[in-house]
N, C-alpha and C. Protein backbone atom coordinates (compact mmCIF):
# COMPACT_ATOMS: atom_id res chain seq x y z
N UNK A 1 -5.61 -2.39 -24.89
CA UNK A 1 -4.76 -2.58 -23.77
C UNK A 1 -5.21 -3.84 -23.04
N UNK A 2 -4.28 -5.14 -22.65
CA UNK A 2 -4.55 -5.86 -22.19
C UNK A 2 -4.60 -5.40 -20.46
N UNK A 3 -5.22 -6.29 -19.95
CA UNK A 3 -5.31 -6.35 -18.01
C UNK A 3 -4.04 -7.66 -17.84
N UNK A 4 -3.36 -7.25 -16.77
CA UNK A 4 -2.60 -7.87 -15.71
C UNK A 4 -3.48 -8.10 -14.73
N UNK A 5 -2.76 -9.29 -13.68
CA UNK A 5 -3.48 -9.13 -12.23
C UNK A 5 -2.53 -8.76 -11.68
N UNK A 6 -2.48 -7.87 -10.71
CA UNK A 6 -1.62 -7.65 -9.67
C UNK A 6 -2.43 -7.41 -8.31
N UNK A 7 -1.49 -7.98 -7.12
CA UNK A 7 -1.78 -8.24 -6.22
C UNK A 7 -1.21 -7.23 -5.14
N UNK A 8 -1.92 -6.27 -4.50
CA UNK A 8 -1.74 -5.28 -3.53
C UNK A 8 -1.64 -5.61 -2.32
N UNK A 9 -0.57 -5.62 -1.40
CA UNK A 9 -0.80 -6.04 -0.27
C UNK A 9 -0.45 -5.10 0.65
N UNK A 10 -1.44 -4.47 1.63
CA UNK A 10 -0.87 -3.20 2.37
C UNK A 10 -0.09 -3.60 3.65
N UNK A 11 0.07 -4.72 4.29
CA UNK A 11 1.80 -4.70 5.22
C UNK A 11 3.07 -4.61 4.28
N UNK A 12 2.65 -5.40 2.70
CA UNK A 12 3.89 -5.39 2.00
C UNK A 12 4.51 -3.67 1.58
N UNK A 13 2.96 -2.70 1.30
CA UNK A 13 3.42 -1.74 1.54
C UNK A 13 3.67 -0.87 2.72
N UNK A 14 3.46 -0.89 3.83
CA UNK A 14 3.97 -1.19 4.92
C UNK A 14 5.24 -0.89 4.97
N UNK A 15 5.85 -2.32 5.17
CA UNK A 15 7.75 -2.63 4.81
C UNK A 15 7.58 -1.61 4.13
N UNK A 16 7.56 -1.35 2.75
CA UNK A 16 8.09 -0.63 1.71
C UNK A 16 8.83 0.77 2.51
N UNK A 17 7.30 1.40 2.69
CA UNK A 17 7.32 2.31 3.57
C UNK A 17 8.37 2.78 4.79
N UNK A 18 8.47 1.52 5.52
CA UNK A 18 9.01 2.20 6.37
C UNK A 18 10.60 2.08 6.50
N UNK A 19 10.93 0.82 5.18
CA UNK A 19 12.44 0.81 5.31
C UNK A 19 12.89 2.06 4.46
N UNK A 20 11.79 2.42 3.41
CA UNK A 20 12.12 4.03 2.81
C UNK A 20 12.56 4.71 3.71
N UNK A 21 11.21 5.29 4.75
CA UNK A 21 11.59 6.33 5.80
C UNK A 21 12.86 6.10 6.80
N UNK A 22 12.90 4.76 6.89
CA UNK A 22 14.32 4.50 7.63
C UNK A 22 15.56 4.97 7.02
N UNK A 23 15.80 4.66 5.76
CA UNK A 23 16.51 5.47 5.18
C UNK A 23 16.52 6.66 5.28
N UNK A 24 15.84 7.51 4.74
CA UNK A 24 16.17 8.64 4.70
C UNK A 24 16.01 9.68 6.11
N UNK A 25 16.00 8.30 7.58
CA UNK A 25 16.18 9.02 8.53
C UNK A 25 15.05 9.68 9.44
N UNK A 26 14.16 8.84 9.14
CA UNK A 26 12.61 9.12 9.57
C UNK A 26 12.08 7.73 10.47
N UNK A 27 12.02 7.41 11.72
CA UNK A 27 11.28 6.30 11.98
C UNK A 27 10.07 6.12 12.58
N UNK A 28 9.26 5.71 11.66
CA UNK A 28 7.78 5.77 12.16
C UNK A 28 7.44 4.74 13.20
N UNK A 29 6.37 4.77 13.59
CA UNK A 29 5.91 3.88 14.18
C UNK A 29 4.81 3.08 13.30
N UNK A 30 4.38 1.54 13.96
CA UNK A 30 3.30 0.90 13.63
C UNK A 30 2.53 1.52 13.16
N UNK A 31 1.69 2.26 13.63
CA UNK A 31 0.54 2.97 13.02
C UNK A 31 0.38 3.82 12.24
N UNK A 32 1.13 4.66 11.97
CA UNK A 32 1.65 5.34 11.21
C UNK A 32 1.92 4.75 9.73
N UNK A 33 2.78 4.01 9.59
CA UNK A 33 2.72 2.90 8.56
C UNK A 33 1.74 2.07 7.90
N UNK A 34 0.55 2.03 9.02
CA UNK A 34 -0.54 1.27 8.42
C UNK A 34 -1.34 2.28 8.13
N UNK A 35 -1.38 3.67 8.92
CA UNK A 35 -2.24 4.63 8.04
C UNK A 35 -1.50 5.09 6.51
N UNK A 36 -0.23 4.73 6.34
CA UNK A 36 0.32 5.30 5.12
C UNK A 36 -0.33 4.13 4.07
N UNK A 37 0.16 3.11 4.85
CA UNK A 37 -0.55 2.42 3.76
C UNK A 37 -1.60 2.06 3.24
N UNK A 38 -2.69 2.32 3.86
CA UNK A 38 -4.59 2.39 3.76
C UNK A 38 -4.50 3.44 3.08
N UNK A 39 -3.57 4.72 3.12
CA UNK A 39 -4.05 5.72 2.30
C UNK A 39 -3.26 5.75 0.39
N UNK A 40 -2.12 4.79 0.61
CA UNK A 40 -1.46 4.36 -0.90
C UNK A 40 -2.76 3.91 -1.41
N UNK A 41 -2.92 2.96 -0.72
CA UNK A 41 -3.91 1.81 -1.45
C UNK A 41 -5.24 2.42 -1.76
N UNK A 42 -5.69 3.63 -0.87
CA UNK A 42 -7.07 4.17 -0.75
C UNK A 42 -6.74 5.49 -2.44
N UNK A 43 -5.38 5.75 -2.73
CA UNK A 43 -5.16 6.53 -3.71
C UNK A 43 -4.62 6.29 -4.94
N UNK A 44 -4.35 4.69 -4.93
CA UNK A 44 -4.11 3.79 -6.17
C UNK A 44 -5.66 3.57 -6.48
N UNK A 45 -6.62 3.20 -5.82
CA UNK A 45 -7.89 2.90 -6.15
C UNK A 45 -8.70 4.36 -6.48
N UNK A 46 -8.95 5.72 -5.97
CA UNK A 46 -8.95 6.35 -6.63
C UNK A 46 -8.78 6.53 -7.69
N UNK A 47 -6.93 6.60 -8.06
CA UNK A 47 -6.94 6.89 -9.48
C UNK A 47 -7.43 6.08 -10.48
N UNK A 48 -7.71 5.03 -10.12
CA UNK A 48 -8.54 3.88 -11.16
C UNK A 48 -6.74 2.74 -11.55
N UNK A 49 -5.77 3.08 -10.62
CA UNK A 49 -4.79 2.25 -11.00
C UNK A 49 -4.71 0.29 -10.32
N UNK A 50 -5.95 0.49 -9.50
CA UNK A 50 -6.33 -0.86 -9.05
C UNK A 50 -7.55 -0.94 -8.68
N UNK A 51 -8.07 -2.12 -8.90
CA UNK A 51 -9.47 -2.24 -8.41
C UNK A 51 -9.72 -3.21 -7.36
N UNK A 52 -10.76 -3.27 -6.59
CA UNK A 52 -10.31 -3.64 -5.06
C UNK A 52 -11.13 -4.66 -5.36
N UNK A 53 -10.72 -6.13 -5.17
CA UNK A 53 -11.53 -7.18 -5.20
C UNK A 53 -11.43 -8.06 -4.08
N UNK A 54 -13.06 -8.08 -3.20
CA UNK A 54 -13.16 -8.80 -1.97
C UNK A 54 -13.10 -10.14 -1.92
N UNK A 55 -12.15 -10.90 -1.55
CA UNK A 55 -12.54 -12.74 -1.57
C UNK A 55 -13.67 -13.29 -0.68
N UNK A 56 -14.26 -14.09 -1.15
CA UNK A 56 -15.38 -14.30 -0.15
C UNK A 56 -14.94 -16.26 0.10
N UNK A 57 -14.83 -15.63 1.54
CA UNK A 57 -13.68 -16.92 2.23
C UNK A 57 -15.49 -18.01 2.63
């Protein structure tokens, strides 16, 4: 199996998030959204479906 890079960005999931919930009639707030999304990202890395790589600026 080859590796891809893909690039995770948690405001992009964020948006995702909350124009979902807008749809279906749910509107979150700010924070809420950023805890959804620390916890996608905290459960994509779990499952071993991304690996978290720090840039060192």
């Amino acid at each position: 199996m080859r590796e891809i890079e893909v690039i995770i960005d948690t405001e992009e999931i964020a948006e995702f998030f909350f124009h979902e919930l807008v749809r279906r009639g749910y509107v979150p707030n700010e924070e809420e959204l950023e805890e959804i999304a620390d916890i996608t990202f905290e459960y994509l890395l779990d499952k071993c479906i991304i690996d978290e790589e720090v840039e060192n600026d």
